[in-house]
Protein backbone atom coordinates (compact mmCIF):
# COMPACT_ATOMS: atom_id res chain seq x y z
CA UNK A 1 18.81 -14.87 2.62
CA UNK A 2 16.09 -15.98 0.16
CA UNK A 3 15.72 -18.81 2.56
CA UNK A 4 14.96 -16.63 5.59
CA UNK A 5 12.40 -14.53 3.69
CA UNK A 6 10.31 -18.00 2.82
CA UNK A 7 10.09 -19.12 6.66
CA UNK A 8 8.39 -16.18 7.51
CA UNK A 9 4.46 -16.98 7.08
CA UNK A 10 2.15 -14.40 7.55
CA UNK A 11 -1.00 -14.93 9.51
CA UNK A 12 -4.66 -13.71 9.73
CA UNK A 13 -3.85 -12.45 13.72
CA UNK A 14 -0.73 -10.64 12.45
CA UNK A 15 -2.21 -9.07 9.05
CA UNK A 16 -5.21 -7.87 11.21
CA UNK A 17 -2.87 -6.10 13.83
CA UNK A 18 -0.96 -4.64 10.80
CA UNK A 19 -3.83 -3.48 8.82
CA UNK A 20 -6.00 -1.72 12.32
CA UNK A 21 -2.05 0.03 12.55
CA UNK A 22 -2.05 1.13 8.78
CA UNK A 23 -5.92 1.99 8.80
CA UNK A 24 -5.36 4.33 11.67
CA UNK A 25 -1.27 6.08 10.83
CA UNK A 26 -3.39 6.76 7.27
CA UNK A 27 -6.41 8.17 9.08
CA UNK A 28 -8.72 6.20 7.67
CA UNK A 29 -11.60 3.79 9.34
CA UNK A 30 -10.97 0.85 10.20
CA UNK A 31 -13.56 -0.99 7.88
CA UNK A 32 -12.97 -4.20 5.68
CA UNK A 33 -10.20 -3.22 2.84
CA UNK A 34 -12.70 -4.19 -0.31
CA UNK A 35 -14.94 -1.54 1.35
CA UNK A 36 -11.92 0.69 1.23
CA UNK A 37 -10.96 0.54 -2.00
CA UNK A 38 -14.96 0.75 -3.33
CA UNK A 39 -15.51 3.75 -1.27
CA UNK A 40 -13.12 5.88 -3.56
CA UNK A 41 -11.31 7.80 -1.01
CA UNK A 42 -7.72 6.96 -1.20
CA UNK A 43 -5.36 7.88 -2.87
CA UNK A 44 -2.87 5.71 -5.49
CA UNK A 45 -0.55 4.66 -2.81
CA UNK A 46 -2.77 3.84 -0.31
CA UNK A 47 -5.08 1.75 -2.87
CA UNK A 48 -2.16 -0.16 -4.23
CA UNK A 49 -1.63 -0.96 -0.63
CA UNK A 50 -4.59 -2.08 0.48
CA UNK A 51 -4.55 -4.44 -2.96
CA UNK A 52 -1.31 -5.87 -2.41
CA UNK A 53 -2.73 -6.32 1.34
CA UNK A 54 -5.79 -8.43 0.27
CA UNK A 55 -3.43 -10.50 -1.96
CA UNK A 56 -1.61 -11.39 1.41
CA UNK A 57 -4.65 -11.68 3.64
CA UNK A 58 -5.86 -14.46 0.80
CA UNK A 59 -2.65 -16.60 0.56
CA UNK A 60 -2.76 -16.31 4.54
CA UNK A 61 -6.68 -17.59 4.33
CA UNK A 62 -5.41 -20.39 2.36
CA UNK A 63 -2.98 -21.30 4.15
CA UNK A 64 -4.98 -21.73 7.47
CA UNK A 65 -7.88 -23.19 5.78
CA UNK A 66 -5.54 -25.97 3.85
CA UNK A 67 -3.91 -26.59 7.75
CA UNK A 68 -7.29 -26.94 9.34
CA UNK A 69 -7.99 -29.06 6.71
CA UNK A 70 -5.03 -31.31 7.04
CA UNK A 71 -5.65 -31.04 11.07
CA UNK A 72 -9.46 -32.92 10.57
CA UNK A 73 -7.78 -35.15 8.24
CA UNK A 74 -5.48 -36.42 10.36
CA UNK A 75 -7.97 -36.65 13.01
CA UNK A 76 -10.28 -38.47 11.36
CA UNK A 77 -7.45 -41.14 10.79
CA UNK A 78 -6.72 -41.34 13.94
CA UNK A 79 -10.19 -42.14 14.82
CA UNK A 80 -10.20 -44.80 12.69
CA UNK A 81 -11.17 -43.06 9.35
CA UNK A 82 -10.26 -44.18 6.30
């Protein structure tokens, strides 16, 4: 089952749908999460949230920037790069 879990990879497209959902079923603007949390208007629940939801919008960053990467890399070889 572990297995399953691990080939499921968030993405910036899918965390952005999710978060405009959450942001608006917790009545709360739709503004960038760090703003959020700095404004000092939510509650425990909804701040640990919205930090355990920047944790995943990073690792999904990093994981598209480290593939876009990889896709000029290969590229480049291709065109004769080194």
């Amino acid at each position: 089952m572990e297995d399953n879990l691990m080939a499921y990879v968030e993405n910036i497209s899918a965390l952005t749908d999710e978060y405009t959902f959450w942001c608006k079923a917790q009545g709360l603007k739709c503004v960038d999460a760090m703003e959020l949390i700095h404004e000092g208007e939510l509650n425990r629940h909804q701040n640990a949230w919205v930090v355990k939801f920047i944790d995943r919008w990073e690792a999904a960053w990093d994981r598209e920037i480290k593939a876009e990467e990889a896709d000029l890399q290969a590229c480049w070889h291709r065109e004769g790069g080194e």
